[in-house]
PDB file of N, CA and C in Angstrom:
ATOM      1  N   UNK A   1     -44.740 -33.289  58.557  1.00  0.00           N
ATOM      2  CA  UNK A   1     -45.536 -33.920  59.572  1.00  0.00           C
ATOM      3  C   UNK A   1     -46.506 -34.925  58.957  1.00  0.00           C
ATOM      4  N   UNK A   2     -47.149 -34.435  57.809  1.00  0.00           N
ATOM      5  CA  UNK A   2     -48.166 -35.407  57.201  1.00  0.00           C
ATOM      6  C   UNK A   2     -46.982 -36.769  56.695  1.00  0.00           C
ATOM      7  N   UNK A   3     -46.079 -36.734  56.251  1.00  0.00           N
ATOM      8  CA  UNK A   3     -45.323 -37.898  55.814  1.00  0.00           C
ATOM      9  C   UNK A   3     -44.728 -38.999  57.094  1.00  0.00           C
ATOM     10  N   UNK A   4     -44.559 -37.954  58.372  1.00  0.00           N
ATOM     11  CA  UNK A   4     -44.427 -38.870  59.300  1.00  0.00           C
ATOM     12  C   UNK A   4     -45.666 -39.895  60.051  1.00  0.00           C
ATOM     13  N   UNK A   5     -46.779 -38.777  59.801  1.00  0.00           N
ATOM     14  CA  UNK A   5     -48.137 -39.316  60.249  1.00  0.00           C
ATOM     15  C   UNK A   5     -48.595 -40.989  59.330  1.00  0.00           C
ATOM     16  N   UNK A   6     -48.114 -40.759  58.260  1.00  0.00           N
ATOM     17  CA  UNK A   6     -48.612 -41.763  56.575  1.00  0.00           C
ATOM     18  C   UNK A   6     -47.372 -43.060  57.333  1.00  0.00           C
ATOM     19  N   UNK A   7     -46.260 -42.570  57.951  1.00  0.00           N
ATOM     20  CA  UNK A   7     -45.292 -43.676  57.932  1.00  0.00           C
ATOM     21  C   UNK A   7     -45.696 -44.120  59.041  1.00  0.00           C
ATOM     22  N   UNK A   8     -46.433 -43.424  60.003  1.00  0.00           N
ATOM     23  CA  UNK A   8     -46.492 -44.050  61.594  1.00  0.00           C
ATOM     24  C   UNK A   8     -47.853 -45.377  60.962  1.00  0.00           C
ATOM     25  N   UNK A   9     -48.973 -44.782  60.501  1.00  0.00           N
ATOM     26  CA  UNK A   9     -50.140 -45.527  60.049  1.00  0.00           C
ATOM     27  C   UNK A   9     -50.015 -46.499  59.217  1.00  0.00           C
ATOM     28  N   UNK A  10     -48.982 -46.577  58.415  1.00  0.00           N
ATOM     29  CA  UNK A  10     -48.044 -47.757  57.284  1.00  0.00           C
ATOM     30  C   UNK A  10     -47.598 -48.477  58.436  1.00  0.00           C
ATOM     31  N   UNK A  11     -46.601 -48.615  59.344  1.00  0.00           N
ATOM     32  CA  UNK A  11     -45.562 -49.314  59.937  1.00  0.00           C
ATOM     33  C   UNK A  11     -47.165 -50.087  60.592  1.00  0.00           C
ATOM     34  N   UNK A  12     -47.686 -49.353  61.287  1.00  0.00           N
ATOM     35  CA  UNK A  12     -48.710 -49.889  62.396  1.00  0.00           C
ATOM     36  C   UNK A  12     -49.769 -51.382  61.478  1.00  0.00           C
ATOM     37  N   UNK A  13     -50.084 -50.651  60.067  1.00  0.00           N
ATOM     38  CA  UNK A  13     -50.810 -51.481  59.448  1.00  0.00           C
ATOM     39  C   UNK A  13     -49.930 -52.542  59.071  1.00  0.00           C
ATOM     40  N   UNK A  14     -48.673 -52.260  58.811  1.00  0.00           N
ATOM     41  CA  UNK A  14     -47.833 -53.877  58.406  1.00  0.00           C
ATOM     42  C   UNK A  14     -47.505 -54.629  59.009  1.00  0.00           C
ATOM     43  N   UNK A  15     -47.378 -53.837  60.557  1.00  0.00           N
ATOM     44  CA  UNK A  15     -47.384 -54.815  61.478  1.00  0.00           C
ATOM     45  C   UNK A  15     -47.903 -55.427  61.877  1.00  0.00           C
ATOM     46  N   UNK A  16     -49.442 -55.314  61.557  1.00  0.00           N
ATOM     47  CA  UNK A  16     -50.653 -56.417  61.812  1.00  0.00           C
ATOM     48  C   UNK A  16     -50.850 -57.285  60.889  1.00  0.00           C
ATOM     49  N   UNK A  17     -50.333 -56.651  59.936  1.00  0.00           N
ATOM     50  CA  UNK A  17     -50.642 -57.887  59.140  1.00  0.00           C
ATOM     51  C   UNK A  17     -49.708 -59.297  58.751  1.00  0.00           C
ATOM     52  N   UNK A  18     -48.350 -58.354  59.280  1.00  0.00           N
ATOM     53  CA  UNK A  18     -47.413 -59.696  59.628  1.00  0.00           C
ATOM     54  C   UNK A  18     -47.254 -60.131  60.701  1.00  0.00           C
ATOM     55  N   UNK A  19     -48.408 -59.622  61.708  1.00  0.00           N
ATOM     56  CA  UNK A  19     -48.821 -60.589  62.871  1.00  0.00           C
ATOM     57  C   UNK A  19     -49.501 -61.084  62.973  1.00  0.00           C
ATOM     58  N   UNK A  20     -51.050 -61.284  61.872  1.00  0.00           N
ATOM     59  CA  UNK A  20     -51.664 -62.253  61.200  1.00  0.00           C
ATOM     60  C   UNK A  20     -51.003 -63.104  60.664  1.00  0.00           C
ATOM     61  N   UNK A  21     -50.084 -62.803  59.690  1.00  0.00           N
ATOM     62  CA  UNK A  21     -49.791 -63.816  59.251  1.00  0.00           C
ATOM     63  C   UNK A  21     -48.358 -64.832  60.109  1.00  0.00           C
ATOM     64  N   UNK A  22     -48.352 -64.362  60.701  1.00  0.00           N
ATOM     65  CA  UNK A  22     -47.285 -65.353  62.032  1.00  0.00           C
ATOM     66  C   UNK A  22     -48.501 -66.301  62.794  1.00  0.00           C
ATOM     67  N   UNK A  23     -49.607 -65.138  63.252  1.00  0.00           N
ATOM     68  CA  UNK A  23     -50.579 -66.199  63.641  1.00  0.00           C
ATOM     69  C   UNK A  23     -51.028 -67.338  62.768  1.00  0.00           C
ATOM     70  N   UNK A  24     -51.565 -67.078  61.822  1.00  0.00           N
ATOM     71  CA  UNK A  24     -51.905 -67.875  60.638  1.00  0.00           C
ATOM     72  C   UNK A  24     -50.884 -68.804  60.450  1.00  0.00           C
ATOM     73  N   UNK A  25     -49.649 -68.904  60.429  1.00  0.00           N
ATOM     74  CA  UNK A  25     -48.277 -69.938  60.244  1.00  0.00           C
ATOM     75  C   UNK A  25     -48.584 -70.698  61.185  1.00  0.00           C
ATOM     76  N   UNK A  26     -48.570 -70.329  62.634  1.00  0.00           N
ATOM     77  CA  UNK A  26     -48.499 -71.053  63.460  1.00  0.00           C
ATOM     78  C   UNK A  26     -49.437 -71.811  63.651  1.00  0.00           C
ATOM     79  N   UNK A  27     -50.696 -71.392  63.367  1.00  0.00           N
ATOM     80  CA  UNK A  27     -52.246 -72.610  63.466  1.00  0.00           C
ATOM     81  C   UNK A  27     -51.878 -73.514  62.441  1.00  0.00           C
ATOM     82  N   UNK A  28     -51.463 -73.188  61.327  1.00  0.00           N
ATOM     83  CA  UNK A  28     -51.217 -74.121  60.268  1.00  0.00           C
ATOM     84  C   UNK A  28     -50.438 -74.840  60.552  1.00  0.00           C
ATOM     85  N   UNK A  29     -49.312 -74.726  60.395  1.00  0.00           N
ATOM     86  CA  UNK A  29     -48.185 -75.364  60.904  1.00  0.00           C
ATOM     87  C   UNK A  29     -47.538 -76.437  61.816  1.00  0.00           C
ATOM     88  N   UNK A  30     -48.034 -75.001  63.175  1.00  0.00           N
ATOM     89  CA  UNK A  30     -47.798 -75.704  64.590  1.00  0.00           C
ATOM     90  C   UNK A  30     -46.367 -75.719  64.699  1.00  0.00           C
ATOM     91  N   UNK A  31     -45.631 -74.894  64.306  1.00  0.00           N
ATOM     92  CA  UNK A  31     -44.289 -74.428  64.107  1.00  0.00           C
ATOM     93  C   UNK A  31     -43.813 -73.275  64.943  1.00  0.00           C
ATOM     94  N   UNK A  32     -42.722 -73.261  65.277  1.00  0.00           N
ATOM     95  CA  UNK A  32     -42.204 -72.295  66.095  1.00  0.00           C
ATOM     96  C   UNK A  32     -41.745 -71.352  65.336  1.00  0.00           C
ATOM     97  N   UNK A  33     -41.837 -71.115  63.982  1.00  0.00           N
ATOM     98  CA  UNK A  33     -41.474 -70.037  63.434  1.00  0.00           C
ATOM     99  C   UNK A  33     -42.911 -69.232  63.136  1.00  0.00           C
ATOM    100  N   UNK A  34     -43.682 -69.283  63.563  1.00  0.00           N
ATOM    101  CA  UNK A  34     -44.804 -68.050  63.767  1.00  0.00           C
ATOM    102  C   UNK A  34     -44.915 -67.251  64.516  1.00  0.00           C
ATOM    103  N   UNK A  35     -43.870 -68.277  65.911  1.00  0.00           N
ATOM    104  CA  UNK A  35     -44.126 -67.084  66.907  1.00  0.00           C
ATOM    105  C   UNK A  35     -43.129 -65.869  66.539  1.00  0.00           C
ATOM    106  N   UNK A  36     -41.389 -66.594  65.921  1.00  0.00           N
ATOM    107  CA  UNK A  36     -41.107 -65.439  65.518  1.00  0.00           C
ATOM    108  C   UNK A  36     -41.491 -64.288  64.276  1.00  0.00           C
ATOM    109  N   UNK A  37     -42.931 -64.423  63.946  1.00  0.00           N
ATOM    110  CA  UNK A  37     -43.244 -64.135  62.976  1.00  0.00           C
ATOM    111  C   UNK A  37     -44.280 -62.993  63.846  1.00  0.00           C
ATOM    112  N   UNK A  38     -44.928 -63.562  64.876  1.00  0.00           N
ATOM    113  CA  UNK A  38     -45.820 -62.833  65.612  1.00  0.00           C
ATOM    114  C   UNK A  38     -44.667 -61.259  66.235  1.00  0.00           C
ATOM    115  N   UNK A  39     -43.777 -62.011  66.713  1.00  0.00           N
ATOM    116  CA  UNK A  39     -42.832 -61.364  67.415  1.00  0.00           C
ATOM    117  C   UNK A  39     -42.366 -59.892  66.304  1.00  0.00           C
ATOM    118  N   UNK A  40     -41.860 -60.517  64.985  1.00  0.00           N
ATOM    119  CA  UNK A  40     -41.570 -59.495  64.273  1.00  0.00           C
ATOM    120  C   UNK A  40     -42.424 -58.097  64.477  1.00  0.00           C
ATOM    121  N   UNK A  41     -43.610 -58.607  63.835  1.00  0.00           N
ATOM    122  CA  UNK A  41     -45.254 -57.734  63.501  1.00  0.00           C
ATOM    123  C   UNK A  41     -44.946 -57.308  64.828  1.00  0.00           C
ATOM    124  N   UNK A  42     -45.195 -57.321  66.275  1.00  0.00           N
ATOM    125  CA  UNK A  42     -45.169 -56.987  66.802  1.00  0.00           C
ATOM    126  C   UNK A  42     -44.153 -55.576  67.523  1.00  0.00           C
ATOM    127  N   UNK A  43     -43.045 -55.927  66.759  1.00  0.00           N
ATOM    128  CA  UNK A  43     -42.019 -55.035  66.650  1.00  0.00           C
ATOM    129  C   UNK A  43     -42.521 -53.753  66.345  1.00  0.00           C
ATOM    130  N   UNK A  44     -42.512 -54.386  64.852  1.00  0.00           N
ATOM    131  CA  UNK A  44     -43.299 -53.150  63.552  1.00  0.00           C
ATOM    132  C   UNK A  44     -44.535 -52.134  64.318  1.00  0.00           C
ATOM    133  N   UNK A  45     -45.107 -52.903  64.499  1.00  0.00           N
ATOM    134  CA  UNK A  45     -46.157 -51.851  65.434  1.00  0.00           C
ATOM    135  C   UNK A  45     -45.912 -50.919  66.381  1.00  0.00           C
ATOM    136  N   UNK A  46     -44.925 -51.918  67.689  1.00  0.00           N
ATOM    137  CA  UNK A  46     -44.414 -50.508  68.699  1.00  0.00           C
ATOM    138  C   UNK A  46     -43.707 -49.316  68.303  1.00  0.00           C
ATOM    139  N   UNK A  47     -42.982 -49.962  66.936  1.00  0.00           N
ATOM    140  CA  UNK A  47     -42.322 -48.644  65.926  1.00  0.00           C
ATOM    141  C   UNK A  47     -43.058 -47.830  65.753  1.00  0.00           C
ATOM    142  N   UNK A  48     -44.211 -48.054  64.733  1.00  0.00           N
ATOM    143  CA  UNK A  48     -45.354 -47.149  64.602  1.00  0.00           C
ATOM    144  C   UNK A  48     -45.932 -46.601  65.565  1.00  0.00           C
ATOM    145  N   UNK A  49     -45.865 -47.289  66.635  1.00  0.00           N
ATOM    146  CA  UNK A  49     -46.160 -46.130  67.715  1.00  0.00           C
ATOM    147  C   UNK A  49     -45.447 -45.175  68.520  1.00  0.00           C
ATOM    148  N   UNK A  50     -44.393 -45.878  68.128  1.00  0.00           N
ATOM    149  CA  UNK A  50     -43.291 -44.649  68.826  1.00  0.00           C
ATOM    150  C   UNK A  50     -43.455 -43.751  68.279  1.00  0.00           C
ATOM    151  N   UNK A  51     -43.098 -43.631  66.749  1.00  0.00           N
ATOM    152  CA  UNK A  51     -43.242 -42.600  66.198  1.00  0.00           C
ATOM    153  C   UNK A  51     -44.384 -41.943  65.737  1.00  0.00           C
ATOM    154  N   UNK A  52     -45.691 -42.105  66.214  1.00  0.00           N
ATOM    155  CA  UNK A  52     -46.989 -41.515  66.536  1.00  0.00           C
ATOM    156  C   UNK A  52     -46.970 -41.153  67.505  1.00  0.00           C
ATOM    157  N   UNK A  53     -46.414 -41.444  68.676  1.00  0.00           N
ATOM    158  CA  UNK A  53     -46.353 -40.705  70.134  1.00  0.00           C
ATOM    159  C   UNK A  53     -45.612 -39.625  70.320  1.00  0.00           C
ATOM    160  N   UNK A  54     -44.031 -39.699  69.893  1.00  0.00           N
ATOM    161  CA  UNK A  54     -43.192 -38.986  69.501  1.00  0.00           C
ATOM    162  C   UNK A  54     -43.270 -38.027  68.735  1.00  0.00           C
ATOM    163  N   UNK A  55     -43.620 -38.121  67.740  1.00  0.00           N
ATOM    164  CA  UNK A  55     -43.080 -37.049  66.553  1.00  0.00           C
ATOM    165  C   UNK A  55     -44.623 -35.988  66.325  1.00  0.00           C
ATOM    166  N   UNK A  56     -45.967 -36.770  66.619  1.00  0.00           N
ATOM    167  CA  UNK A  56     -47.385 -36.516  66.109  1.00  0.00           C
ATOM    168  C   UNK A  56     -48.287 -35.988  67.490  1.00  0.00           C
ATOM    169  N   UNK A  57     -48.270 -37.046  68.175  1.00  0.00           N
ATOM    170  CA  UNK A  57     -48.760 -36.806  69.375  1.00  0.00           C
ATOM    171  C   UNK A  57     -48.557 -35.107  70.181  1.00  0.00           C
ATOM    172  N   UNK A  58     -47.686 -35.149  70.361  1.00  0.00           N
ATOM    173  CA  UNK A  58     -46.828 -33.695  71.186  1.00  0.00           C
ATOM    174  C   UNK A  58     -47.226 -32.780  70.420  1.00  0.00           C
ATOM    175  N   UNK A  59     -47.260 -32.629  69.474  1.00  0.00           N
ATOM    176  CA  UNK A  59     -47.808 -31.483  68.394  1.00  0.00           C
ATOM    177  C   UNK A  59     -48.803 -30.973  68.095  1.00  0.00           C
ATOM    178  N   UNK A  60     -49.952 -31.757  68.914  1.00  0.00           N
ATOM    179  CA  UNK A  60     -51.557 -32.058  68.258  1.00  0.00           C
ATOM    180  C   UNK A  60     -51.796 -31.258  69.409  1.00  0.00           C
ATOM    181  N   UNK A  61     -52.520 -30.337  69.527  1.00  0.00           N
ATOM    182  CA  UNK A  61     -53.553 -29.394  70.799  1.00  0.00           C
ATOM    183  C   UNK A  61     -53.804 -29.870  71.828  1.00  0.00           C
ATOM    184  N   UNK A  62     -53.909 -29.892  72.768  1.00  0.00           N
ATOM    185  CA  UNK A  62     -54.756 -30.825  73.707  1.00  0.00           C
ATOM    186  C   UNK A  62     -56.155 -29.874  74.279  1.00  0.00           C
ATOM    187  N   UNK A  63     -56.835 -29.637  73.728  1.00  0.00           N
ATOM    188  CA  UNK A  63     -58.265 -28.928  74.413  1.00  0.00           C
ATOM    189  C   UNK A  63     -59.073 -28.995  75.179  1.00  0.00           C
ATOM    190  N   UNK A  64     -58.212 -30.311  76.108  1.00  0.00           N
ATOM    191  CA  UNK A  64     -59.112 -30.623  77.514  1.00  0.00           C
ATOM    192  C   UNK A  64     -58.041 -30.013  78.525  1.00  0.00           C
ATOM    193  N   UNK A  65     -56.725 -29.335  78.214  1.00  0.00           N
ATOM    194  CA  UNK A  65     -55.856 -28.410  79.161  1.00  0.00           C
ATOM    195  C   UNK A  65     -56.454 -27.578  79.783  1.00  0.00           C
ATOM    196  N   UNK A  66     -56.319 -27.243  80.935  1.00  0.00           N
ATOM    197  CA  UNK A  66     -57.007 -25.457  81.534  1.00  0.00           C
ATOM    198  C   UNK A  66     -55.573 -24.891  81.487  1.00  0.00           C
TER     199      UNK A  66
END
């Protein structure tokens, strides 16, 4: 569980940062390959969250249940 938790928080962090840097292409640039750059990162992230919702989420207590 801890290795899936490390991969959900990895995917999520790389995906921002290669959606910075798509943003960053595209101000520079002014090129249409940032957006698919935004688009990627953006990918990467919903991954990471799938598998934080999925695999982490469901498992964790909920202590506001009656």
């Amino acid at each position: 569980m801890k290795l899936t938790r490390n991969m959900a928080i990895a995917l999520e962090t790389v995906g921002c940062c290669i959606t910075l840097a798509g943003i960053l292409t595209e101000w520079v640039t002014q090129s249409d390959y940032g957006y698919v750059i935004i688009t990627g990162g953006a990918l990467v992230v919903t991954f990471g969250s799938m598998i934080f919702a999925k695999c982490i989420k469901g498992r964790w207590r909920d202590e506001d249940k009656d």
